[in-house]
Protein backbone atom coordinates (compact mmCIF):
# COMPACT_ATOMS: atom_id res chain seq x y z
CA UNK A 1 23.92 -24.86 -33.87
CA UNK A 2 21.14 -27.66 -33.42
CA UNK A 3 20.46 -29.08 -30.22
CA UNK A 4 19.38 -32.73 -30.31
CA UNK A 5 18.10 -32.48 -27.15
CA UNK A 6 15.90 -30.26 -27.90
CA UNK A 7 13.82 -32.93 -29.99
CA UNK A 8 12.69 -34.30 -27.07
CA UNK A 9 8.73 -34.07 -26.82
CA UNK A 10 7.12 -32.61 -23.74
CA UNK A 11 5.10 -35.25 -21.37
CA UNK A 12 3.83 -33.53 -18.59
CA UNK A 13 3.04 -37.29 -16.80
CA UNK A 14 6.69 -38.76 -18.18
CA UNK A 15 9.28 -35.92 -18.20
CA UNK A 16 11.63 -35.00 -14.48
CA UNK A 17 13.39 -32.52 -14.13
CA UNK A 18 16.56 -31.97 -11.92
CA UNK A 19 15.25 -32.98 -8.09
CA UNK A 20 17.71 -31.78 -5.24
CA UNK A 21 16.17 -32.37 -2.46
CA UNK A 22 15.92 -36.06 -3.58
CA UNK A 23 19.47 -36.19 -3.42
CA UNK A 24 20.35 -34.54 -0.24
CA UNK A 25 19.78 -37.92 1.85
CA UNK A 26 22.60 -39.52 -0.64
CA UNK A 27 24.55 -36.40 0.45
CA UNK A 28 24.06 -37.60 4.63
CA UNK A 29 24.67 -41.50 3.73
CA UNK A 30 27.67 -40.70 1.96
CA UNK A 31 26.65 -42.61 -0.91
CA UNK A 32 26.83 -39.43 -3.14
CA UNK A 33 28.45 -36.01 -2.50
CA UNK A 34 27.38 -32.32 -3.65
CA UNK A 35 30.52 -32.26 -5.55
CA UNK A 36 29.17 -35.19 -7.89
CA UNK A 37 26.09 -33.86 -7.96
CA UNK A 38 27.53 -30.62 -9.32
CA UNK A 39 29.71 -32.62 -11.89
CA UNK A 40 26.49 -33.86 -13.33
CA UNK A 41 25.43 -30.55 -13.71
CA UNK A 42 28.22 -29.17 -15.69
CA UNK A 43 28.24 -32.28 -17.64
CA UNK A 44 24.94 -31.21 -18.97
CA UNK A 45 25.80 -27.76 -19.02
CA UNK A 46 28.53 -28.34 -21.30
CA UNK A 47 26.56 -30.13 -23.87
CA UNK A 48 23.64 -28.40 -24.03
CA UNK A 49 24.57 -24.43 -23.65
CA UNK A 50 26.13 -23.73 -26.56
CA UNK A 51 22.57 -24.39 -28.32
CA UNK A 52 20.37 -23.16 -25.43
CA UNK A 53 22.74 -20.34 -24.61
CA UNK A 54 21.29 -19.78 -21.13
CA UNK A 55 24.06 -18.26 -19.09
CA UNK A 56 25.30 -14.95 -19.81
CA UNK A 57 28.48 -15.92 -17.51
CA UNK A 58 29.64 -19.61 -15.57
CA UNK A 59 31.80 -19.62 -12.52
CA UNK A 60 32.55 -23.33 -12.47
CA UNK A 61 35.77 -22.95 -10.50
CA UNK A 62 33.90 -21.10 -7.99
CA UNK A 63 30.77 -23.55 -7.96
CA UNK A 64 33.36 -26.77 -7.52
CA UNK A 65 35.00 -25.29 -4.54
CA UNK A 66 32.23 -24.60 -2.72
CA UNK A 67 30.99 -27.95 -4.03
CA UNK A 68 33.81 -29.54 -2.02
CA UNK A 69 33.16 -27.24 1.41
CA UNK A 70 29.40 -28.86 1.06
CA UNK A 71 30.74 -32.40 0.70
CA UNK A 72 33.16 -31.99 3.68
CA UNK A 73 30.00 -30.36 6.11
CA UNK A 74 28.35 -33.24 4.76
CA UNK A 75 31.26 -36.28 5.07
CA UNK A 76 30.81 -34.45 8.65
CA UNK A 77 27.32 -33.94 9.14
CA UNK A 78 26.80 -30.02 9.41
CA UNK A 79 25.21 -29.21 6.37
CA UNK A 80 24.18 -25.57 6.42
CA UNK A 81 20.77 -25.91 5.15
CA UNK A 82 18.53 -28.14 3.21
CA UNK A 83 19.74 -26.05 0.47
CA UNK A 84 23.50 -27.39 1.31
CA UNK A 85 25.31 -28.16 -2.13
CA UNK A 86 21.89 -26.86 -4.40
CA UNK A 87 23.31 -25.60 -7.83
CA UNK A 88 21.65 -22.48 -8.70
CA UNK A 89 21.61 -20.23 -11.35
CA UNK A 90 21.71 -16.17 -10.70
CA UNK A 91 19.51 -14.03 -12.76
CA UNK A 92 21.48 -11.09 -14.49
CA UNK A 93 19.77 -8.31 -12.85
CA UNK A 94 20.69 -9.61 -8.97
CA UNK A 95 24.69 -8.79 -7.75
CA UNK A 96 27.06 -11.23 -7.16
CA UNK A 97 30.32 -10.41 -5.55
CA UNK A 98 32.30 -12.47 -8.23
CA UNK A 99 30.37 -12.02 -11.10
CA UNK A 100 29.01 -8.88 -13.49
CA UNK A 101 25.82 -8.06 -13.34
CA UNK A 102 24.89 -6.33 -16.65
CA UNK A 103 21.15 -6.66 -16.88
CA UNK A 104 21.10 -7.48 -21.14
CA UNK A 105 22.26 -3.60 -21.66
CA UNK A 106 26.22 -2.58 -23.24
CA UNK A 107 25.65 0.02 -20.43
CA UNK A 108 26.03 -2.58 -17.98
CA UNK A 109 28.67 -4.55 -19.76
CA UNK A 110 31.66 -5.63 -17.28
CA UNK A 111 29.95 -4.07 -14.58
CA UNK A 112 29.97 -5.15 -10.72
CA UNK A 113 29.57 -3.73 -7.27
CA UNK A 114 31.62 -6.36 -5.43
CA UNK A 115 28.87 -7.47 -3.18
CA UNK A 116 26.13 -9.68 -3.14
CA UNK A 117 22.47 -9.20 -3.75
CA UNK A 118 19.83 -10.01 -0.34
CA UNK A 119 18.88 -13.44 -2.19
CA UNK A 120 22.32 -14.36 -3.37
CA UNK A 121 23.78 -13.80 -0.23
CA UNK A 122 21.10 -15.61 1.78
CA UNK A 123 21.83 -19.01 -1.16
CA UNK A 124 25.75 -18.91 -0.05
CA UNK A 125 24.80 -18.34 3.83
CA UNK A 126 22.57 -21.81 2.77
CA UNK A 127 25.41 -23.34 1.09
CA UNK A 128 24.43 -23.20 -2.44
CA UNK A 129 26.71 -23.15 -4.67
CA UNK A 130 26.47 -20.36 -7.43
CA UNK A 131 27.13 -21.77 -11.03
CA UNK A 132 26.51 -18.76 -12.80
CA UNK A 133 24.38 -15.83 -13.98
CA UNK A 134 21.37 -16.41 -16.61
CA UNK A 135 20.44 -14.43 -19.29
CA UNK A 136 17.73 -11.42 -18.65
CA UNK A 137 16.18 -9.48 -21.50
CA UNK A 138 17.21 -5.86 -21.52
CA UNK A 139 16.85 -4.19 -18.38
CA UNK A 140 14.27 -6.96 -17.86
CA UNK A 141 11.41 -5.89 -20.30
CA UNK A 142 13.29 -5.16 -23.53
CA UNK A 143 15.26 -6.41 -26.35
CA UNK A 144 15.43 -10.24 -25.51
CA UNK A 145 18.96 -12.08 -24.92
CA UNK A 146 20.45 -15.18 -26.96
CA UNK A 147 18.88 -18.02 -25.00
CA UNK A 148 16.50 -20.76 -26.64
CA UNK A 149 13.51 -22.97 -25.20
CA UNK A 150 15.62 -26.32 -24.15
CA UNK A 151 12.40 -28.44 -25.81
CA UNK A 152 12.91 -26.70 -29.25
CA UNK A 153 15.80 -24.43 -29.52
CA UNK A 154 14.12 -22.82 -32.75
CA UNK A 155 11.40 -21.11 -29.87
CA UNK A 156 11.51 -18.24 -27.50
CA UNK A 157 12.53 -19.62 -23.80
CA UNK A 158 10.40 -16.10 -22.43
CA UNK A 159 11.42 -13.38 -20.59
CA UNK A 160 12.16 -11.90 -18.51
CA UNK A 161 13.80 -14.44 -16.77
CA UNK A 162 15.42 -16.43 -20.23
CA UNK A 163 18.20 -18.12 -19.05
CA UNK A 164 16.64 -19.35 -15.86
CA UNK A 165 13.46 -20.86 -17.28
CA UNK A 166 15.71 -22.52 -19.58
CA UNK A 167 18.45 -23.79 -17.70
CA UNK A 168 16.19 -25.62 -15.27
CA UNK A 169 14.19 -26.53 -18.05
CA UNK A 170 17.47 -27.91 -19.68
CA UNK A 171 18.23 -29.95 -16.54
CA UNK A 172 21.64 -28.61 -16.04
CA UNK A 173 20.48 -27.06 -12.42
CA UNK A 174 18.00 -27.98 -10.06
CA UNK A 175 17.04 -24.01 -9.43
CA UNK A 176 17.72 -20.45 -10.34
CA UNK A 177 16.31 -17.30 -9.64
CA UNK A 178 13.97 -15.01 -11.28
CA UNK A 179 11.93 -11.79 -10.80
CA UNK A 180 8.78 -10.51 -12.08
CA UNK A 181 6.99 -7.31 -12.38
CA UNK A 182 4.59 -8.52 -15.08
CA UNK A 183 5.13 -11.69 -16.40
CA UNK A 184 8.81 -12.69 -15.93
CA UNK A 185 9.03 -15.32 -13.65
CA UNK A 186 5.60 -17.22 -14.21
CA UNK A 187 6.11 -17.16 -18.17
CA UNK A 188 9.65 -18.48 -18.78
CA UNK A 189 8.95 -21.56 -16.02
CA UNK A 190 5.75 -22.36 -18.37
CA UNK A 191 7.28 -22.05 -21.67
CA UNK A 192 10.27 -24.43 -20.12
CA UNK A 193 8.18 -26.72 -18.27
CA UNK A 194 9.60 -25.93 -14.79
CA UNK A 195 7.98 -24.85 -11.27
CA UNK A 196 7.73 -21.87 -9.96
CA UNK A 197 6.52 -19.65 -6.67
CA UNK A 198 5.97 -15.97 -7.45
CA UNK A 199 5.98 -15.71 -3.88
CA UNK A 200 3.44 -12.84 -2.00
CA UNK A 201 4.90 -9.26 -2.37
CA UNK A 202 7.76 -8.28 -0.22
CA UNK A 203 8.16 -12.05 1.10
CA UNK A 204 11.51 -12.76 -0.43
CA UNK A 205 14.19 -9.89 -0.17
CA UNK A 206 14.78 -8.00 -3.72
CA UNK A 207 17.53 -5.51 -2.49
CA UNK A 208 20.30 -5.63 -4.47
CA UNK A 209 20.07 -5.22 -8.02
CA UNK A 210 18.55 -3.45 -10.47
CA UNK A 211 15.75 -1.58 -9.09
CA UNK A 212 12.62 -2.62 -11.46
CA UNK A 213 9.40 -1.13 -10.30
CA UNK A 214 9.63 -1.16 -6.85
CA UNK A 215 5.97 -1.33 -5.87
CA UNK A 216 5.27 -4.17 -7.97
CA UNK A 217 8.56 -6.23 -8.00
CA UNK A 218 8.86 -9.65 -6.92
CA UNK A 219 11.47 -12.73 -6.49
CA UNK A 220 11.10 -15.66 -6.93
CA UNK A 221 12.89 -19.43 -7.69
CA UNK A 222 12.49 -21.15 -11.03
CA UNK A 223 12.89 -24.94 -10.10
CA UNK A 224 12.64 -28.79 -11.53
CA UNK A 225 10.42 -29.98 -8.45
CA UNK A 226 7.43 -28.85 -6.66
CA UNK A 227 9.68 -29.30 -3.70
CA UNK A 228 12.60 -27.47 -4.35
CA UNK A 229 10.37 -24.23 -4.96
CA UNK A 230 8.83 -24.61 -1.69
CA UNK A 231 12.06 -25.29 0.34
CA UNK A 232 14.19 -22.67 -1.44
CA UNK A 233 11.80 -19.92 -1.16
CA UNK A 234 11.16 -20.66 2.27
CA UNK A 235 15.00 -20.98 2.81
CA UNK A 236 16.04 -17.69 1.21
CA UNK A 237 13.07 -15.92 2.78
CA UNK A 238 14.14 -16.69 6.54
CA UNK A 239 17.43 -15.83 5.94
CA UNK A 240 17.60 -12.72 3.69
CA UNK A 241 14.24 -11.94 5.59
CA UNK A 242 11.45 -9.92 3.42
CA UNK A 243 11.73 -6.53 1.59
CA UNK A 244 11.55 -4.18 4.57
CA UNK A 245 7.97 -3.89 6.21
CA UNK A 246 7.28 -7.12 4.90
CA UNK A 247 7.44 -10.93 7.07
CA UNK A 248 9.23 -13.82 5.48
CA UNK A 249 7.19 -16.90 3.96
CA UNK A 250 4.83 -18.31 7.12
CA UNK A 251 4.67 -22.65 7.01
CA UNK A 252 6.73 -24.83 6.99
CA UNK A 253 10.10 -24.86 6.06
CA UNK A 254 9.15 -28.44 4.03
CA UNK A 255 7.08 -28.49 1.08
CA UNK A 256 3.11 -28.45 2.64
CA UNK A 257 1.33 -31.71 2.68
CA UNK A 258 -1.19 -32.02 -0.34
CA UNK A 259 -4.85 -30.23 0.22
CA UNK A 260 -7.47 -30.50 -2.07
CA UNK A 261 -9.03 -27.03 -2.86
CA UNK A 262 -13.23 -27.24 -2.67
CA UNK A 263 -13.23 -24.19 -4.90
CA UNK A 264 -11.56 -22.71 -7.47
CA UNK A 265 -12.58 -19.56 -9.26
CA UNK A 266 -11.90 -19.71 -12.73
CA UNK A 267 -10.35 -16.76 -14.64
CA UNK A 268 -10.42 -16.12 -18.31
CA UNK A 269 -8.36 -12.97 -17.60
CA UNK A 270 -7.47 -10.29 -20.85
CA UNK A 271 -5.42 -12.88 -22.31
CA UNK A 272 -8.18 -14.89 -22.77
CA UNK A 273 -8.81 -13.88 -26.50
CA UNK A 274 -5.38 -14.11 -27.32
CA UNK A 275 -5.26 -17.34 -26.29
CA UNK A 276 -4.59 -20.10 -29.29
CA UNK A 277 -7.11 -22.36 -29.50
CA UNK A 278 -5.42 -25.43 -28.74
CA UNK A 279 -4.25 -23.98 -25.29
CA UNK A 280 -8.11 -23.14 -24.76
CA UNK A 281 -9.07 -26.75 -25.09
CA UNK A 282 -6.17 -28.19 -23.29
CA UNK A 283 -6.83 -25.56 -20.56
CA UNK A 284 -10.73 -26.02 -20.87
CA UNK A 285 -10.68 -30.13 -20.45
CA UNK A 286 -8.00 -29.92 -17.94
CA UNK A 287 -10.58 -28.16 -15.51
CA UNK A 288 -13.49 -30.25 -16.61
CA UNK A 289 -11.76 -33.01 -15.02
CA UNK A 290 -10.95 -30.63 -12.04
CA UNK A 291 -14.72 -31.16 -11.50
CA UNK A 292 -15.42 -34.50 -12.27
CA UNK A 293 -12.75 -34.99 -9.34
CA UNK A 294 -15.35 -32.90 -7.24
CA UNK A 295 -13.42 -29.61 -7.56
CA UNK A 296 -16.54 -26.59 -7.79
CA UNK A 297 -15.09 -24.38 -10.67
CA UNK A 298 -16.80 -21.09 -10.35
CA UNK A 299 -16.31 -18.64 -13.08
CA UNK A 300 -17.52 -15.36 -14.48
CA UNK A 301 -21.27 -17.09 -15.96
CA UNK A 302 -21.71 -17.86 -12.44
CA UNK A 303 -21.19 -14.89 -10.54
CA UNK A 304 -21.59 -10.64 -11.16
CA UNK A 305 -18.74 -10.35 -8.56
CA UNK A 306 -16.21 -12.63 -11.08
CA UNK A 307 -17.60 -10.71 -13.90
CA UNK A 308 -16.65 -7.60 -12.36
CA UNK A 309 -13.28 -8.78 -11.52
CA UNK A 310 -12.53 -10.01 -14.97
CA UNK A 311 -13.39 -6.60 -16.35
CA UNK A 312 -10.73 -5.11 -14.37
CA UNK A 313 -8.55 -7.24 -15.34
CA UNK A 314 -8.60 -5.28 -18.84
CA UNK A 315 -8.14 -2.10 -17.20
CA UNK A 316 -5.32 -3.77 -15.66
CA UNK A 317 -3.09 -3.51 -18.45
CA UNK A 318 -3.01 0.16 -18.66
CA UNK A 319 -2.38 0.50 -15.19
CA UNK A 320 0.19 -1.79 -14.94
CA UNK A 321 2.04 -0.28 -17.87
CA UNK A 322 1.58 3.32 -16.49
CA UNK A 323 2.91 2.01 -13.33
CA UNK A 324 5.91 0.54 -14.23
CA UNK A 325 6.68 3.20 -16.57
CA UNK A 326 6.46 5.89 -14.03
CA UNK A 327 8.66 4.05 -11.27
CA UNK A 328 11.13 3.32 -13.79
CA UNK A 329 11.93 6.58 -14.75
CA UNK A 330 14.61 6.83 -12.66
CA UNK A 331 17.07 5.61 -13.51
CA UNK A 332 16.62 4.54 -17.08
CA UNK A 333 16.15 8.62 -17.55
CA UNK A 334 19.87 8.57 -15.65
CA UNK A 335 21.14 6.07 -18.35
CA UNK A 336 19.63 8.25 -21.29
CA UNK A 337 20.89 11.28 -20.23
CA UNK A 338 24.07 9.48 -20.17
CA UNK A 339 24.43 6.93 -22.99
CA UNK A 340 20.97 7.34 -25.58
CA UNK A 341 22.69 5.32 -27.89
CA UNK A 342 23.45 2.42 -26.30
CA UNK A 343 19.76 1.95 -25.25
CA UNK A 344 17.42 -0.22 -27.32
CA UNK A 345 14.45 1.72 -29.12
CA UNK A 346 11.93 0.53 -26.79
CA UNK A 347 13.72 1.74 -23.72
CA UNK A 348 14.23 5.12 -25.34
CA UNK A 349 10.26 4.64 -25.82
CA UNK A 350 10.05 4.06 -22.48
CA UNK A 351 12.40 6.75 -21.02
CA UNK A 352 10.49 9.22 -23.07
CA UNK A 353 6.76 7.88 -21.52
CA UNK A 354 7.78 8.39 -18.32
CA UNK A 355 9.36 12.02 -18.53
CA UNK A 356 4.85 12.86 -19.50
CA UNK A 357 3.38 11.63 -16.74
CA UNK A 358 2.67 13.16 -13.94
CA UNK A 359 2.37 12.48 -9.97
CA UNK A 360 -1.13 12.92 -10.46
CA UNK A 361 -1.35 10.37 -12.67
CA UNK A 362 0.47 7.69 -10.80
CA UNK A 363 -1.63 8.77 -7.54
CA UNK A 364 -4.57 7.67 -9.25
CA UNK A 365 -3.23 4.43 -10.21
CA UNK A 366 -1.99 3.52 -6.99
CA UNK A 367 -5.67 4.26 -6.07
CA UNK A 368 -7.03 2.01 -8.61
CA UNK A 369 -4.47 -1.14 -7.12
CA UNK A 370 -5.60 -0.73 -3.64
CA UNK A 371 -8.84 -1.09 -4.66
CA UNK A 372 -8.24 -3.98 -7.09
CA UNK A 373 -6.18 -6.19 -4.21
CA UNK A 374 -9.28 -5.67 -1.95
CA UNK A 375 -11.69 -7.16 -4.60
CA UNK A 376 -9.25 -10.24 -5.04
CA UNK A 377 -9.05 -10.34 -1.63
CA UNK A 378 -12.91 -10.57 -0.81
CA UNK A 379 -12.55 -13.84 -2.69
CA UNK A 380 -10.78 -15.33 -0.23
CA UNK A 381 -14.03 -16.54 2.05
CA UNK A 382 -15.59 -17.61 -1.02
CA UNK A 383 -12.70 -20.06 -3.35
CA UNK A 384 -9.22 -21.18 -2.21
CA UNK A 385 -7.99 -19.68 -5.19
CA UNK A 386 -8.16 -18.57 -8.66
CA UNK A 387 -6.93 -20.70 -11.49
CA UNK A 388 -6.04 -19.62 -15.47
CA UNK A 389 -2.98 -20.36 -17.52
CA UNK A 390 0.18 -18.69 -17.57
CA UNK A 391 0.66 -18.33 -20.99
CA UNK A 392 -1.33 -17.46 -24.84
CA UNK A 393 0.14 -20.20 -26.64
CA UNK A 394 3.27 -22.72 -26.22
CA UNK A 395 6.48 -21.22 -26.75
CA UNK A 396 6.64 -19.26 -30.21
CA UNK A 397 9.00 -19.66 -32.56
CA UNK A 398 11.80 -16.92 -32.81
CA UNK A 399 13.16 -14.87 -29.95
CA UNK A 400 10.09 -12.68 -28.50
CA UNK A 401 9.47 -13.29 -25.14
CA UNK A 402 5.79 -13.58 -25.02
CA UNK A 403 2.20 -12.23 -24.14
CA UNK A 404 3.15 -10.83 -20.06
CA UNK A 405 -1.03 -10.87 -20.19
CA UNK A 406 -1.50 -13.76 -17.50
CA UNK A 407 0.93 -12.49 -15.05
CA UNK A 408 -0.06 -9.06 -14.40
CA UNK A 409 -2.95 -9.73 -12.36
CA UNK A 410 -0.93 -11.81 -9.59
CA UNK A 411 1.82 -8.70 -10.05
CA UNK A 412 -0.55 -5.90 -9.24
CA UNK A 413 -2.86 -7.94 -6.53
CA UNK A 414 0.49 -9.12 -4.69
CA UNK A 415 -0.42 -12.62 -4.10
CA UNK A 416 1.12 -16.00 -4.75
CA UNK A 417 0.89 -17.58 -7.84
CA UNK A 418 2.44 -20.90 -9.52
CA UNK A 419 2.99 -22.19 -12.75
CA UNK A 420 2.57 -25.42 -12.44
CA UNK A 421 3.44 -27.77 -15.57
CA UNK A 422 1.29 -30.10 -16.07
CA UNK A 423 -0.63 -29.94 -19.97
CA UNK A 424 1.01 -29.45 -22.92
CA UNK A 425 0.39 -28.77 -26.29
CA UNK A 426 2.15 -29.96 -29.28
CA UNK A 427 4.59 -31.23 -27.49
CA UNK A 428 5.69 -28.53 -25.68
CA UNK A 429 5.14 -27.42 -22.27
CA UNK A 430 1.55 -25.53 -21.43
CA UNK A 431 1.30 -23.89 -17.53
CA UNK A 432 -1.20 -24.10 -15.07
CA UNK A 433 -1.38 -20.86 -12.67
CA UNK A 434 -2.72 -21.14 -9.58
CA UNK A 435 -3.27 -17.62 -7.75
CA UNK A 436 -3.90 -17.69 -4.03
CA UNK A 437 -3.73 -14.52 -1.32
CA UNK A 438 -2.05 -11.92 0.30
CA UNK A 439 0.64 -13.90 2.33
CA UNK A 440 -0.78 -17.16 2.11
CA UNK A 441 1.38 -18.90 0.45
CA UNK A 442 1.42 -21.97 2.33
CA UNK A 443 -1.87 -22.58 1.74
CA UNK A 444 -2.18 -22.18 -2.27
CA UNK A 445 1.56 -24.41 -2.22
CA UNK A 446 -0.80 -26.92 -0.70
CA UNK A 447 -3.32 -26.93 -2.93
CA UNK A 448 -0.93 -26.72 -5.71
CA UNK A 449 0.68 -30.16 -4.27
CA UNK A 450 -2.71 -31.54 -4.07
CA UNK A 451 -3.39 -31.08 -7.69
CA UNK A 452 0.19 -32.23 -8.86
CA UNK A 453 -0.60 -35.50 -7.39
CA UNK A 454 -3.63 -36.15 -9.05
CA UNK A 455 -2.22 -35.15 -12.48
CA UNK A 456 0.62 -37.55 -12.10
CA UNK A 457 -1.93 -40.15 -10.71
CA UNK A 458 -0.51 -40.13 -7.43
CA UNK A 459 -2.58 -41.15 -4.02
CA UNK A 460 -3.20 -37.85 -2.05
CA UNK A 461 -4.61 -37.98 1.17
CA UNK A 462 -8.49 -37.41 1.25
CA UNK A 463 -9.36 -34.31 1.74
């Protein structure tokens, strides 16, 4: 089915998405209600899912009734949060207690435990109202799902987080979540053109759902606004609290005023020579004028140190892959020994890597990342942060879910990172990551605000 739609061309300076928090003082005047808001939602959801296909199921009924609990807390002002009346979209491998979760896989299919995941249950504590669940690939690396990039429904949305990239991207919701171990979250918000905080490890609770990678996991919010990432991941991190051993987001539960970082270290990364060359230039002249705004962009020419860390960044790959291939193999060995059939070649690949290697093997690679997140540490008294893309090329055509290459180092060193869209390329969207530290977060969201502003020619305040 064409989508129409979908012809529109990608401005970074001219397209909005979805904003909620600009609507939530029309919620308090009474000049608007959450209920409308969500009406305008579905409106769009109706005419542009059958093409983009980005929900795997909708619970309208259930989104409209606690649509009208919102406007009432509202009509009397007690709104729960400032996420009170926030349409959000559930990634399919997080459980909802009304709702399957069946993580792309037939094995899954109809399944549900009847209780909510630690992030879903924090949203509905907030008073968000949950329209539906979004399409994951299979067991979030594998055979992709049906959902299409909302700017050209002929292209791959990515993955691992399809449906949520694209339903924000689509404007028919303001938010929905996402998870990464390599790639997922940070790739689908830059093929779609959205926001997103890949928050520091462990800040945002992952309990409760399917169990990918557990060292190396993280949650996050795909959103239309720089705003609405900041608020909801600070929202759901306070009240779902961290994965255990780990604080919640530090700052402010408002998005951070605008900083302007002094230095940025520049990273080519593996990806680099993957990289089309039209995203090279539009990635290249986009931090040339980074410096003419009196940015210093330091990069691996400069300095033996960066060098060094760029070369790890190859070895990287392996590690990441042996990694998440040895703490998956329970239970995708559980599922084989139980239904081989109704798992997807490369998951039977998968399932059969992980039964060879050995404890000794992942010892050494856990080695190898405490080492790594100490070098990207280091950098911390020397650049506010580290900037590269988020992506090898705009959005391919077909269903493939992309080159995971620019998001493993932020996976593995456990720090924030951003896409933040502001280039594109062809007309479609191109990402900007931004990569910051170990549990400062506030600080790179800054920066990030600092640099949205001046793309969109908007007055920051010096400094």
């Amino acid at each position: 089915m064409s989508d129409p739609a979908s012809t529109e061309t990608y401005d970074p300076k001219t397209v909005t998405l979805l904003s909620f928090s600009d609507a939530v003082p029309s919620f308090a005047d009474g000049s608007d209600t959450p209920r409308a808001y969500l009406e305008r939602c579905i409106e769009i959801v109706e005419a542009r899912e059958p093409a983009v296909k980005a929900f795997v199921t909708l619970n309208l009924d259930g989104a409209r009734k606690a649509a009208d609990a919102s406007t009432e807390r509202y009509r009397t002002g007690r709104p729960l949060s400032a996420l009170d009346g926030m349409p959000v979209g559930i990634k399919d491998v997080h459980e909802t207690e009304d709702m399957p979760m069946q993580v792309g896989s037939p094995i899954f299919e109809g399944w549900s435990s009847g209780w909510d995941g630690a992030c879903v249950y924090a949203l509905r504590k907030a008073g968000a109202l949950i329209v539906g669940k979004t399409v994951t690939t299979e067991f979030a690396f594998a055979t992709p799902g049906p959902t299409r990039n909302p700017w050209d429904t002929t292209r791959t949305p990515g993955g691992s987080s399809s449906g949520s990239g694209a339903a924000v991207g689509a404007r028919m919701i303001p938010a929905a979540t996402g998870s990464q171990v390599r790639g997922s979250i940070l790739r689908p918000a830059a093929y779609c053109g959205a926001y997103t905080l890949k928050a520091s490890y462990g800040a945002i609770n992952s309990l409760g759902g399917f169990p990918s990678a557990p060292s190396l996991i993280h949650v996050g919010f795909i959103t239309g606004t720089l705003a609405d990432m900041w608020i909801t991941s600070h929202c759901v991190s306070h009240i779902a609290g961290g994965d255990p051993g780990h604080p919640s987001l530090a700052g402010p539960p408002t998005l951070p005023r605008p900083e302007k970082p002094t230095r940025l270290i520049r990273l080519d990364t593996a990806g680099w020579a993957a990289t089309t060359e039209e995203t090279k230039v539009a990635f290249d002249e986009y931090l040339g004028g980074l410096a003419e705004a009196g940015i210093e962009i330091a990069c691996r020419s400069d300095d033996p140190e960066i060098e060094a860390y760029e070369r790890d960044l190859v070895t990287l790959r392996d590690v990441i892959a042996l990694m998440l291939t040895y703490e998956g193999r329970w239970p995708l060995a559980m599922y084989a020994d139980r239904d081989w059939e109704l798992l997807s070649p490369r998951v039977q690949e998968r399932v059969v890597a992980g039964r060879e290697l050995t404890p000794e093997d992942y010892a050494q690679a856990l080695e190898w990342c405490v080492a790594f997140r100490a070098r990207h540490e280091a950098f911390a008294d020397r650049a506010d942060g580290l900037i590269t893309l988020n992506q090898v090329d705009p959005a391919s055509a077909g269903m493939p879910v992309g080159d995971m290459v620019y998001g493993e180092p932020s996976s593995v060193a456990g720090c924030p990172a951003l896409n933040l869209p502001l280039l594109s390329v062809g007309g479609m969207p191109l990402g900007v990551q931004l990569m910051g530290y170990f549990r400062e977060d506030r600080r790179i969201v800054a920066n990030a605000h600092w640099l949205v502003h001046a793309a969109r020619g908007i007055a920051t305040p010096a400094g």
